[in-house]
C-alpha atoms as a PDB file:
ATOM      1  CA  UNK A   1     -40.261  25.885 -62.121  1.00  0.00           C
ATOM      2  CA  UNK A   2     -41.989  29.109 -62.324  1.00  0.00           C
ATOM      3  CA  UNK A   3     -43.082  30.740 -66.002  1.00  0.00           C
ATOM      4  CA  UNK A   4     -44.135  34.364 -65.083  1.00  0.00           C
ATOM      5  CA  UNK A   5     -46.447  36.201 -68.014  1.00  0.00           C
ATOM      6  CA  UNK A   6     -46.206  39.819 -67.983  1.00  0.00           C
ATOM      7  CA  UNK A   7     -49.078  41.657 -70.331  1.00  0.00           C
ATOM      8  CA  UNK A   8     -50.890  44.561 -69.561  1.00  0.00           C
ATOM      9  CA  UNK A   9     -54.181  43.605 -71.147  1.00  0.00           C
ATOM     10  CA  UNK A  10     -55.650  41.878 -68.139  1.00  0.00           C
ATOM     11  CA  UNK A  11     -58.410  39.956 -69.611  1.00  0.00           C
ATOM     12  CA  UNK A  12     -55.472  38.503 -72.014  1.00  0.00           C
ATOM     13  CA  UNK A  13     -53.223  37.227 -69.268  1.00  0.00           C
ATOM     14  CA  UNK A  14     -55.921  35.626 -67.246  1.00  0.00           C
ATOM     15  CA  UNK A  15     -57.309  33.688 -69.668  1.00  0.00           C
ATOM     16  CA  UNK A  16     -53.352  32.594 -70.961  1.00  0.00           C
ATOM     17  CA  UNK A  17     -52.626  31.255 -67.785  1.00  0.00           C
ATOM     18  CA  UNK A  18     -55.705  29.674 -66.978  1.00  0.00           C
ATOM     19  CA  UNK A  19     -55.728  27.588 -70.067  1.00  0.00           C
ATOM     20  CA  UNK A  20     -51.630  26.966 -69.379  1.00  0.00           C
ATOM     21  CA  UNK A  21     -52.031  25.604 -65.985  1.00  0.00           C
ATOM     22  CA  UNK A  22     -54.553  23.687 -66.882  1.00  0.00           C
ATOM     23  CA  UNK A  23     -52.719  21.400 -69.379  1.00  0.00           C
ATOM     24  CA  UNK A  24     -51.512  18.227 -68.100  1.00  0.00           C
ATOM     25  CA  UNK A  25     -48.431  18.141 -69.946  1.00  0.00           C
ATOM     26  CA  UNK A  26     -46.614  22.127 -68.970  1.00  0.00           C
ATOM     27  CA  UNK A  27     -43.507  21.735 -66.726  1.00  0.00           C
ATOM     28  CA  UNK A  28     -44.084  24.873 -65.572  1.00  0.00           C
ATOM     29  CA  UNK A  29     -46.474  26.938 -62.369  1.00  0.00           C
ATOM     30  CA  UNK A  30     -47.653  29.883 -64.751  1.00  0.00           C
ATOM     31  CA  UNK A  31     -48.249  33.011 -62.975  1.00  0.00           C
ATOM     32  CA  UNK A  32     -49.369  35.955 -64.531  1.00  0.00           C
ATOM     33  CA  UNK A  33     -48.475  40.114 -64.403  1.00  0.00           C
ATOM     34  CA  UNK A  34     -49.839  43.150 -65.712  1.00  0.00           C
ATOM     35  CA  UNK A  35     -47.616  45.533 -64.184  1.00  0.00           C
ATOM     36  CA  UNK A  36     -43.778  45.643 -63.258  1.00  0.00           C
ATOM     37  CA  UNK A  37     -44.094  46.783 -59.762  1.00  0.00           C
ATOM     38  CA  UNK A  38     -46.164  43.609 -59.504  1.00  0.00           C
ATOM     39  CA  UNK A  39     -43.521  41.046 -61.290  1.00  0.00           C
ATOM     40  CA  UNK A  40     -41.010  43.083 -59.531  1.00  0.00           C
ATOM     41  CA  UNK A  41     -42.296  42.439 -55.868  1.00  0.00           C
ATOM     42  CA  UNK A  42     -43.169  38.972 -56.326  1.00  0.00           C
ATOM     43  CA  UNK A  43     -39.881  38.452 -58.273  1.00  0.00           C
ATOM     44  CA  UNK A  44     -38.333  39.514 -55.444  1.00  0.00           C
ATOM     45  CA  UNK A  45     -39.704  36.204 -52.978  1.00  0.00           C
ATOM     46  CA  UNK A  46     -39.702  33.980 -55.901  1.00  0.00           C
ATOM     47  CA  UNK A  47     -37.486  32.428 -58.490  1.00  0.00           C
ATOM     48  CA  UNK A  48     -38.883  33.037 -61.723  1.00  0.00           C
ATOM     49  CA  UNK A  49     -37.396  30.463 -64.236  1.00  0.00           C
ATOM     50  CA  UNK A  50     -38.966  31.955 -67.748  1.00  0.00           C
ATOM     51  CA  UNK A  51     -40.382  35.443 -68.562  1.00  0.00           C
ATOM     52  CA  UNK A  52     -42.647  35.536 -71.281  1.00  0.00           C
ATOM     53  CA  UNK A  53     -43.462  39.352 -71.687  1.00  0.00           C
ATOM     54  CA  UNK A  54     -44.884  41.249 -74.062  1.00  0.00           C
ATOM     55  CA  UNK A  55     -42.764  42.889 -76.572  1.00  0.00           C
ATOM     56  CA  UNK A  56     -43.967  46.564 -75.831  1.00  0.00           C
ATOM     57  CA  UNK A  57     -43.082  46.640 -71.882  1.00  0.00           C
ATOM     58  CA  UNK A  58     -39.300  45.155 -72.515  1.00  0.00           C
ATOM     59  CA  UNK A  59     -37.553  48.897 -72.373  1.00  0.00           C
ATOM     60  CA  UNK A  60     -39.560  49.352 -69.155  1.00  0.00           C
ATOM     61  CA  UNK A  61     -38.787  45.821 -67.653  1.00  0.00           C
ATOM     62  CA  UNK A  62     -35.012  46.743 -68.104  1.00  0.00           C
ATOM     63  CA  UNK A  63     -35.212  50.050 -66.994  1.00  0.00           C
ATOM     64  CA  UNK A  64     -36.286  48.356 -63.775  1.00  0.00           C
ATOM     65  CA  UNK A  65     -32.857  45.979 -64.121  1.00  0.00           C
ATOM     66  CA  UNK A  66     -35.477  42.982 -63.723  1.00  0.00           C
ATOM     67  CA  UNK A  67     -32.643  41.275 -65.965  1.00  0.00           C
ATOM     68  CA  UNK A  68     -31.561  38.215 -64.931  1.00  0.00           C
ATOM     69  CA  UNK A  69     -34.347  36.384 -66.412  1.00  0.00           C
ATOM     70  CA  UNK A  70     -34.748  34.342 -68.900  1.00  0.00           C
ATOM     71  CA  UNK A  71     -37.579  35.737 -71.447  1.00  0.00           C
ATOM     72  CA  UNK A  72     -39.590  34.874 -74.568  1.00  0.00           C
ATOM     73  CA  UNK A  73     -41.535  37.827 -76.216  1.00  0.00           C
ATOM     74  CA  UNK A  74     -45.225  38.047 -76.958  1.00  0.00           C
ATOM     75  CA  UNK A  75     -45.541  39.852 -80.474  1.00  0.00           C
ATOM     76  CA  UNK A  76     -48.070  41.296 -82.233  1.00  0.00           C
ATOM     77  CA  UNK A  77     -46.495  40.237 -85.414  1.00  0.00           C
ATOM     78  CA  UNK A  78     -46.119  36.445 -86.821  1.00  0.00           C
ATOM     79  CA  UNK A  79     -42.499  37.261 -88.506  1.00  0.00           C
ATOM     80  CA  UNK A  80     -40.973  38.013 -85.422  1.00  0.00           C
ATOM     81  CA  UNK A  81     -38.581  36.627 -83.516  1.00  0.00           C
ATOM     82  CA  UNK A  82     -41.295  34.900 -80.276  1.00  0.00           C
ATOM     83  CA  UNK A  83     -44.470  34.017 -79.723  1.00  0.00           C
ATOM     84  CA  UNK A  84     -47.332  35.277 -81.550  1.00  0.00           C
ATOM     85  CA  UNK A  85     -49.732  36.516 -78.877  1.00  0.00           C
ATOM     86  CA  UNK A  86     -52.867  36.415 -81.097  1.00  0.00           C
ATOM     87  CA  UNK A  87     -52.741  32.769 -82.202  1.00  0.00           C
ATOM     88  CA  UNK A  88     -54.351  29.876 -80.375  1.00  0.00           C
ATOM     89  CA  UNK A  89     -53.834  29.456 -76.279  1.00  0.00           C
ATOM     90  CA  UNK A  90     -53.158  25.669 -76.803  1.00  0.00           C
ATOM     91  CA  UNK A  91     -50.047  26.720 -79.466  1.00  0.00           C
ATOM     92  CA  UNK A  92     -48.470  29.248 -76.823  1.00  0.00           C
ATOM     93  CA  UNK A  93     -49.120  26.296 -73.903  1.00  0.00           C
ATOM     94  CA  UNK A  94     -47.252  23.821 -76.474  1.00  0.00           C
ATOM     95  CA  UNK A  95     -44.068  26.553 -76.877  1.00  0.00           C
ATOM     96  CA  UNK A  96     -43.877  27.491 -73.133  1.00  0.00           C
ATOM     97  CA  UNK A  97     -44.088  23.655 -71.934  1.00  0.00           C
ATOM     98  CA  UNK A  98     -41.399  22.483 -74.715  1.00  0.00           C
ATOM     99  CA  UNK A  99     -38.973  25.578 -73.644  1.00  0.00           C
ATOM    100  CA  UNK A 100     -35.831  24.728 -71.917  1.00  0.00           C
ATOM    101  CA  UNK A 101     -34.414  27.047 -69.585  1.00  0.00           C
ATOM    102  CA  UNK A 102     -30.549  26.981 -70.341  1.00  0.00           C
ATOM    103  CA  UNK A 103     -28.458  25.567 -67.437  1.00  0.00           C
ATOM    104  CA  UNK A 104     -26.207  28.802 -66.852  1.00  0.00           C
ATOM    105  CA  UNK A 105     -29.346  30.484 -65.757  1.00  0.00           C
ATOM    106  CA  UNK A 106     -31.029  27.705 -63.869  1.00  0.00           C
ATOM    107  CA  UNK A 107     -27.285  26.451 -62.260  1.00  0.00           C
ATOM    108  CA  UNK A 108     -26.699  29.930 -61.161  1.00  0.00           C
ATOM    109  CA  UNK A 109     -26.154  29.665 -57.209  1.00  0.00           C
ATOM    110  CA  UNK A 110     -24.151  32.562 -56.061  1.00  0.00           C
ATOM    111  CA  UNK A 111     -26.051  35.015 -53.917  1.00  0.00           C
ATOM    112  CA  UNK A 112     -25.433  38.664 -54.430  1.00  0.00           C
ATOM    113  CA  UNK A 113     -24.703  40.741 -51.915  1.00  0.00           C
ATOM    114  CA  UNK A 114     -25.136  45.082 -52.279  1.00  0.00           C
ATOM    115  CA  UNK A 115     -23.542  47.602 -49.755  1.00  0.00           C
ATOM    116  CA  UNK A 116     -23.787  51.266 -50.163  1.00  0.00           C
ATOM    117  CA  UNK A 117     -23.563  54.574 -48.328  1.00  0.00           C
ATOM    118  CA  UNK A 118     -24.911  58.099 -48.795  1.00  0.00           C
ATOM    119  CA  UNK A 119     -21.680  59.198 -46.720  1.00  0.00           C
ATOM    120  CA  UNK A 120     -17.792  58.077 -45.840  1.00  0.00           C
ATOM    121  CA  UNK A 121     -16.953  55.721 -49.311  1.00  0.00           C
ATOM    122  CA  UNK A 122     -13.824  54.587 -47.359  1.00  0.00           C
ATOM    123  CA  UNK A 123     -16.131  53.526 -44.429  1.00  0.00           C
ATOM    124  CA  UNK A 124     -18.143  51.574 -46.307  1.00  0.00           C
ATOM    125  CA  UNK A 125     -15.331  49.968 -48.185  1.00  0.00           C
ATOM    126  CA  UNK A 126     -14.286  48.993 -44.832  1.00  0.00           C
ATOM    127  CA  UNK A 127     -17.471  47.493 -43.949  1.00  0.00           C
ATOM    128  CA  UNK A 128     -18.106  45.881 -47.306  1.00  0.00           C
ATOM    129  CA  UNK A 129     -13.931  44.391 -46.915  1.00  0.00           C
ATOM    130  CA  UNK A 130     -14.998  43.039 -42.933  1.00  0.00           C
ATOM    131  CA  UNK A 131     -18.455  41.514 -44.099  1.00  0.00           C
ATOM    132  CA  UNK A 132     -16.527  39.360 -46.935  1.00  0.00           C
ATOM    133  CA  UNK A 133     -13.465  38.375 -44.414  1.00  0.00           C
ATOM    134  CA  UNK A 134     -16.744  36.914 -42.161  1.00  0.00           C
ATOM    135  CA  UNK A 135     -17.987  35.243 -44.787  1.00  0.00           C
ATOM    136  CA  UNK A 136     -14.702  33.739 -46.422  1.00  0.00           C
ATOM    137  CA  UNK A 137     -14.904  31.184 -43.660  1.00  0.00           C
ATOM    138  CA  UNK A 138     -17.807  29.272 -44.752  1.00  0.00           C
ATOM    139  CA  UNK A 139     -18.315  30.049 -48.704  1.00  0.00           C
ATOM    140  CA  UNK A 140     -16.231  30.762 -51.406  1.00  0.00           C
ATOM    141  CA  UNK A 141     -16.350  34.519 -51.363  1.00  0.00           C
ATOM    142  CA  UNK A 142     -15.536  37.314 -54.479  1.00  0.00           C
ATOM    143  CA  UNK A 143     -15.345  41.258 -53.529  1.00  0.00           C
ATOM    144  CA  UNK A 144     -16.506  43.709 -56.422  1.00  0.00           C
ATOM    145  CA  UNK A 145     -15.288  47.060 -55.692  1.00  0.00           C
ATOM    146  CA  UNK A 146     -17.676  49.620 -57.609  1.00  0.00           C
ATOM    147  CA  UNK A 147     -15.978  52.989 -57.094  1.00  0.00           C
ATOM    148  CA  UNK A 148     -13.923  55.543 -58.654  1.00  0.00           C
ATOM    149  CA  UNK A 149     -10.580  57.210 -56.855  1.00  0.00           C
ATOM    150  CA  UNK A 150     -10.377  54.126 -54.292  1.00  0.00           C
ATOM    151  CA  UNK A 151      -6.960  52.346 -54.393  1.00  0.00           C
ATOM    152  CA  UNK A 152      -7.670  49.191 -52.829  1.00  0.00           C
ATOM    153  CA  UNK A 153      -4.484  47.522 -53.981  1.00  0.00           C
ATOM    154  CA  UNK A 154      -2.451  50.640 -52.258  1.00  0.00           C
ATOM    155  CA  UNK A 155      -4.822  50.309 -49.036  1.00  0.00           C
ATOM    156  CA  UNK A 156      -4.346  47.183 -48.504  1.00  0.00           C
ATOM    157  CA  UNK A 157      -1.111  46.381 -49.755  1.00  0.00           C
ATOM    158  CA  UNK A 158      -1.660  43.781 -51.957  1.00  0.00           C
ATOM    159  CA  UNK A 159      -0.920  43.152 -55.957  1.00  0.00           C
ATOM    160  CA  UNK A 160      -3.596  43.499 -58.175  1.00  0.00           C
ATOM    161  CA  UNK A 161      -3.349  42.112 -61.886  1.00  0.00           C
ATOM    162  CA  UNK A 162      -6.390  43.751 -63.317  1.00  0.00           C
ATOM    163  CA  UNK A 163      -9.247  46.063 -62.010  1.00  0.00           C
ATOM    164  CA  UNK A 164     -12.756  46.628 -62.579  1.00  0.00           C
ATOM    165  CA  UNK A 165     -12.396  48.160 -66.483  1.00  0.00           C
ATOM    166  CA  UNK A 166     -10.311  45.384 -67.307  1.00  0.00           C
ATOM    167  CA  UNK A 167     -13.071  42.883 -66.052  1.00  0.00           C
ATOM    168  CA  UNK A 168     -15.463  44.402 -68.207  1.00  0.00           C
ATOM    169  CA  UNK A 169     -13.413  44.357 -71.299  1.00  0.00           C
ATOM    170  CA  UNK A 170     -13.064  40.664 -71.012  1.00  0.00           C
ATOM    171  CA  UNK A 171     -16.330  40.066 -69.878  1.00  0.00           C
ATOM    172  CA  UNK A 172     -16.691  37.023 -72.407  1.00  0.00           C
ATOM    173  CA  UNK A 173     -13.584  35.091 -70.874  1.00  0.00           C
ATOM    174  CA  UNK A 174     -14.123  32.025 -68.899  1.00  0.00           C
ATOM    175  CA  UNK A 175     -11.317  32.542 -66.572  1.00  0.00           C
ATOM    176  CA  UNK A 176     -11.256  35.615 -64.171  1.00  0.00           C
ATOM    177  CA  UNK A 177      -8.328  33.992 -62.070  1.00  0.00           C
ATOM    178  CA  UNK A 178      -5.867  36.566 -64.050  1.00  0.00           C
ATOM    179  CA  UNK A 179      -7.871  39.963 -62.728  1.00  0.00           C
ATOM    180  CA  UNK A 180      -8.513  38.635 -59.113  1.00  0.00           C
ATOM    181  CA  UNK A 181      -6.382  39.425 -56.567  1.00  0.00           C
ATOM    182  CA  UNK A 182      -6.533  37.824 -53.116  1.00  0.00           C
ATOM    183  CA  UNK A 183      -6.644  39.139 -49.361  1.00  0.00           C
ATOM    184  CA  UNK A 184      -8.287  38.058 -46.423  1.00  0.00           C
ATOM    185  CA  UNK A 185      -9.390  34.867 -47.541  1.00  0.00           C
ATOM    186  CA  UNK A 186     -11.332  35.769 -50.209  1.00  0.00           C
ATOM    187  CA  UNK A 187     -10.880  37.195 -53.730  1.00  0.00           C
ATOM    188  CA  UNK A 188     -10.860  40.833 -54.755  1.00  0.00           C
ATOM    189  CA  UNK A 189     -11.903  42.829 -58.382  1.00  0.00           C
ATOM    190  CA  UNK A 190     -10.821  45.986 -57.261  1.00  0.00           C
ATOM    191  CA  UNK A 191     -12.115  49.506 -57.924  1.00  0.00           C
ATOM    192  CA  UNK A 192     -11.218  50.952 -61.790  1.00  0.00           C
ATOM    193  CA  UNK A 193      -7.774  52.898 -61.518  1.00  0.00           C
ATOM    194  CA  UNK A 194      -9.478  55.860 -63.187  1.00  0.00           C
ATOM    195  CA  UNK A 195     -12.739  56.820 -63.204  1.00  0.00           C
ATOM    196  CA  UNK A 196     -12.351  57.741 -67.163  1.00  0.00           C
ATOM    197  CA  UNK A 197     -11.745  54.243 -67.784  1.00  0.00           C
ATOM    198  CA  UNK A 198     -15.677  53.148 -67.202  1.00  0.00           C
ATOM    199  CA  UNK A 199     -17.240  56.878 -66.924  1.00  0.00           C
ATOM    200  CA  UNK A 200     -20.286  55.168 -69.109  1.00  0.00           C
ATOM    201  CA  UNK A 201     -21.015  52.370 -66.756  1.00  0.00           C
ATOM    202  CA  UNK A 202     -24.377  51.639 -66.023  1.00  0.00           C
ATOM    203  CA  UNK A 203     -26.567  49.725 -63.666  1.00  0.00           C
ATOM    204  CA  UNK A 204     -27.084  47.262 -66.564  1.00  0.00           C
ATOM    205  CA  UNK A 205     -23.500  46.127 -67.448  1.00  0.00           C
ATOM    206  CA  UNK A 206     -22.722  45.457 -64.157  1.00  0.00           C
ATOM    207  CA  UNK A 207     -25.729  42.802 -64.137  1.00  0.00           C
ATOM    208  CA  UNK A 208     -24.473  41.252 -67.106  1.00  0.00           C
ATOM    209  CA  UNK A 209     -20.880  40.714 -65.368  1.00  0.00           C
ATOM    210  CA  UNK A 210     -22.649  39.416 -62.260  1.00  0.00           C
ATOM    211  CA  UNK A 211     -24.250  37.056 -64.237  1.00  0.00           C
ATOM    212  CA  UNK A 212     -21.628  36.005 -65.929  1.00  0.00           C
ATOM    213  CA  UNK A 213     -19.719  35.560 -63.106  1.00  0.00           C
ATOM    214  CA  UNK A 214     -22.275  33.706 -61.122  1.00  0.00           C
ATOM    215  CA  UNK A 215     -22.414  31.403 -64.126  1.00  0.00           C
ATOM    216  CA  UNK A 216     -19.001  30.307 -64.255  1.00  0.00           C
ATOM    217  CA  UNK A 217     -20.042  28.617 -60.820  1.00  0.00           C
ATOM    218  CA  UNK A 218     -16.810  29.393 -58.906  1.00  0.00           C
ATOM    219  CA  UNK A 219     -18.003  31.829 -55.786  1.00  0.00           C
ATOM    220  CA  UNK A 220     -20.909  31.087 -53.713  1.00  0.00           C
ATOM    221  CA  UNK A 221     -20.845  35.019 -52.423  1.00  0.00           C
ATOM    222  CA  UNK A 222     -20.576  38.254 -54.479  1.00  0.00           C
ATOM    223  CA  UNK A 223     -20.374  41.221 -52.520  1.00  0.00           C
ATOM    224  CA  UNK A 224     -20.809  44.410 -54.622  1.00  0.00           C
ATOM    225  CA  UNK A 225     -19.187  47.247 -53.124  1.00  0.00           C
ATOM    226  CA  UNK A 226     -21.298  49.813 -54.494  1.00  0.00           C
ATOM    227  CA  UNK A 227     -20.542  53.712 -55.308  1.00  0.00           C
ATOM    228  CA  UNK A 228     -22.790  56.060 -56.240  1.00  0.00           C
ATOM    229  CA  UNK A 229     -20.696  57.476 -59.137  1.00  0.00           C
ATOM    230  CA  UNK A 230     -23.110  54.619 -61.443  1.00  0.00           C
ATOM    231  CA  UNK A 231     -26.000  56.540 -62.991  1.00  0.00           C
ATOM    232  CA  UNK A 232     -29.027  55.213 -60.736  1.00  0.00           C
ATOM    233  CA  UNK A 233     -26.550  52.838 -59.061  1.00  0.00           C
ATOM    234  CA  UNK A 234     -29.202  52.605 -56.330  1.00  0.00           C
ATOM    235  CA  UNK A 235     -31.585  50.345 -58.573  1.00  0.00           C
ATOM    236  CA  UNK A 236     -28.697  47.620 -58.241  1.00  0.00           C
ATOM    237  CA  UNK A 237     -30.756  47.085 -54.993  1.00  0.00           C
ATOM    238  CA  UNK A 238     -34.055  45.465 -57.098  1.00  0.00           C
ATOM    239  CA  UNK A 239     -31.326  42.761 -58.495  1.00  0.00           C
ATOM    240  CA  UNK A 240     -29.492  41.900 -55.734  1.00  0.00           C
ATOM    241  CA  UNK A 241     -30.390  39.227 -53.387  1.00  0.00           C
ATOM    242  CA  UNK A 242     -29.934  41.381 -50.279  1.00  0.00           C
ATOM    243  CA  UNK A 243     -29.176  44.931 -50.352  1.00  0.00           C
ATOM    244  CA  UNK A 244     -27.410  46.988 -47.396  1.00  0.00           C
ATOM    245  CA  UNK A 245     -26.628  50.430 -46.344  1.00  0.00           C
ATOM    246  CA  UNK A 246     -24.017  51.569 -44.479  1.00  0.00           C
ATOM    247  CA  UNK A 247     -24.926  54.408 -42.225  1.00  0.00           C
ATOM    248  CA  UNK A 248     -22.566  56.200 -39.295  1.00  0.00           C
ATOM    249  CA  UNK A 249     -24.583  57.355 -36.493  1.00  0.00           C
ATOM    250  CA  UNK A 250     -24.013  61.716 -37.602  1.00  0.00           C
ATOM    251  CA  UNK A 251     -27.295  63.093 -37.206  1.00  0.00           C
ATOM    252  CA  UNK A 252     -26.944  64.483 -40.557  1.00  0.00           C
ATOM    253  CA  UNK A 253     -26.276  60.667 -42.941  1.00  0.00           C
ATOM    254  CA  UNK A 254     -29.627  59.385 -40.729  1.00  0.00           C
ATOM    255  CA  UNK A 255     -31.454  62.541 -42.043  1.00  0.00           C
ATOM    256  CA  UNK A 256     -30.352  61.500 -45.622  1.00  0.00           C
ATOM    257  CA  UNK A 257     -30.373  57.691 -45.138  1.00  0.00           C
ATOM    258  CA  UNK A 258     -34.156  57.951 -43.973  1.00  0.00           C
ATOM    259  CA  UNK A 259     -35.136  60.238 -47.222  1.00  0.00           C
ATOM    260  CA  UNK A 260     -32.741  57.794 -49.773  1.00  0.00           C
ATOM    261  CA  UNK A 261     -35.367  55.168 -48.263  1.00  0.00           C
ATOM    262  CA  UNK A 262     -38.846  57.422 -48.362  1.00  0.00           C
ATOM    263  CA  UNK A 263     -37.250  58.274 -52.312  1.00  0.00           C
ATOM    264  CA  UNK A 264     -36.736  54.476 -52.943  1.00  0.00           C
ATOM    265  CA  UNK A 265     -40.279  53.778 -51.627  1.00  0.00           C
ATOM    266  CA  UNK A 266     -42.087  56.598 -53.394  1.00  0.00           C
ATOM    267  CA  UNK A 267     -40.346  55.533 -57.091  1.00  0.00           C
ATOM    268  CA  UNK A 268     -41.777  51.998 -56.244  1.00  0.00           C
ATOM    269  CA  UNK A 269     -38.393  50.488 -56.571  1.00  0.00           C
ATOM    270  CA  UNK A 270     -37.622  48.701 -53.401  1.00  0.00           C
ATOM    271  CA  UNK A 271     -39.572  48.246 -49.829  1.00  0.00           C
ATOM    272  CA  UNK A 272     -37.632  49.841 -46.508  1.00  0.00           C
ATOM    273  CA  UNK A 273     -38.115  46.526 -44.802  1.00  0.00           C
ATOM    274  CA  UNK A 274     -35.800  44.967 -47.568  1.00  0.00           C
ATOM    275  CA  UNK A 275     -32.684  47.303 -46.707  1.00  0.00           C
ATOM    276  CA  UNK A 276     -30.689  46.167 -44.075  1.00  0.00           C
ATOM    277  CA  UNK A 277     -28.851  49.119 -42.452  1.00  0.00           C
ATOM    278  CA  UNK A 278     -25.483  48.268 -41.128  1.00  0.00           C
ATOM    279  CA  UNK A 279     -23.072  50.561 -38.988  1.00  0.00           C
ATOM    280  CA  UNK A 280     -19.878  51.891 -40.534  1.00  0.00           C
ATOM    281  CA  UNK A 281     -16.225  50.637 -39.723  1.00  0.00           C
ATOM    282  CA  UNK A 282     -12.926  51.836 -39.838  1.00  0.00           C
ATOM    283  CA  UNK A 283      -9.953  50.330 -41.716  1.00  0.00           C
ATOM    284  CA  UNK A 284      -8.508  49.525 -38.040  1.00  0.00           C
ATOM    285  CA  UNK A 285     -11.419  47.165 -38.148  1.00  0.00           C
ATOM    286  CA  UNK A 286     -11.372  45.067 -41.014  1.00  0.00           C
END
């Protein structure tokens, strides 16, 4: 398993993880940060089982959704709730090595799929529907639909218990059988019925949900179906496990596809090379 330490003093973190990976008895490969577009990149290629992170770059960690790990702070006070940072190198090594990473994080197995679109919202809904009737063939497939003013229960012509909103008001349950709806071989959360009813959504929440969802250990795909109505719904794309676009061939959604990517890129958020641009379907296709 993989400890990642993320401090900005770089003297500090060098000399941590030296002394850490050189005891005998630590169940962990440390690795060591000093900046989030650092952790975020190699985060990215690697699974990162424990964050220990100093206390003053937390806000900044989750402003960059990196949130889906599990973290001990480093704190420059002894009566709070971590690790003291300023106390002995063989005491930290003895309270990383002893921690246990709790099995809904480590058991977590479901791969997370994001698709959105800078044009048609139907098109890519369409797309987003096709890729997870593919997929329902081999894995154990759920269908998040993050939009507003998208009846997917109309559309398709199915019966739908529960939507999005309702998900996230019983985000503690165990059981999401009663807000899943079926189609295709594969099971739907459809799109909130009103856009009033999660109008303070953010990028955030909807990690929490996937995680709890991906803990209950019952789909082996989530496909997020992703709308841009989400304050910064784009940095979704640093969490997921693959992110893709859905672009139409109009000269005009490739002009603003290829500047979504250079904006991406020059906010140091995601690579290019990790977008994988697919081309948009029509209902007739799914």
């Amino acid at each position: 398993m993989i400890c990642g330490i993320l401090d900005s003093d770089l003297e500090y973190t060098r000399r941590l993880v030296d002394y850490i990976n050189g005891c005998r008895n630590c169940s962990y490969d440390v690795v060591g940060f000093t900046g989030l577009p650092q952790l975020s990149q190699y985060a990215r290629e690697n699974d990162i089982s424990l964050l220990v992170i100093d206390e003053t770059l937390v806000e900044d960690l989750k402003a960059l959704e990196i949130y889906d790990k599990e973290m001990i702070l480093l704190t420059r006070s002894k009566d709070a709730q971590g690790i003291y940072k300023y106390q002995s190198a063989s005491v930290i090594a003895d309270i990383i090595s002893s921690h246990k990473v709790t099995d809904k994080l480590h058991n977590s197995k479901a791969s997370v799929m994001g698709i959105a679109s800078l044009g048609d919202s139907g098109r890519r809904c369409a797309t987003a529907l096709s890729l997870c009737k593919s997929m329902a063939s081999e894995s154990k497939v759920l269908y998040i639909g993050i939009d507003e003013f998208l009846p997917l229960d109309k559309i398709l012509n199915i019966e739908s218990p529960g939507d999005l909103s309702d998900l996230m008001m019983a985000l503690t349950s165990s059981d999401i059988d009663g807000l899943t709806c079926h189609y295709g071989g594969f099971d739907l959360i459809i799109p909130p019925r009103s856009g009033n009813d999660v109008e303070h959504l953010q990028v955030k929440d909807l990690i929490e949900l996937v995680e709890h969802i991906k803990g209950l250990g019952i789909y082996e795909k989530i496909v997020l179906d992703i709308g841009t109505y989400v304050k910064e719904w784009y940095k979704l794309f640093i969490y997921v496990d693959e992110a893709c676009m859905v672009v139409s061939q109009v000269r005009e959604e490739l002009i603003r596809y290829e500047d979504f990517l250079g904006f991406l890129e020059y906010k140091g958020l995601i690579n290019r090379s990790r977008i994988r641009k697919m081309e948009a379907l029509n209902w007739t296709e799914i």
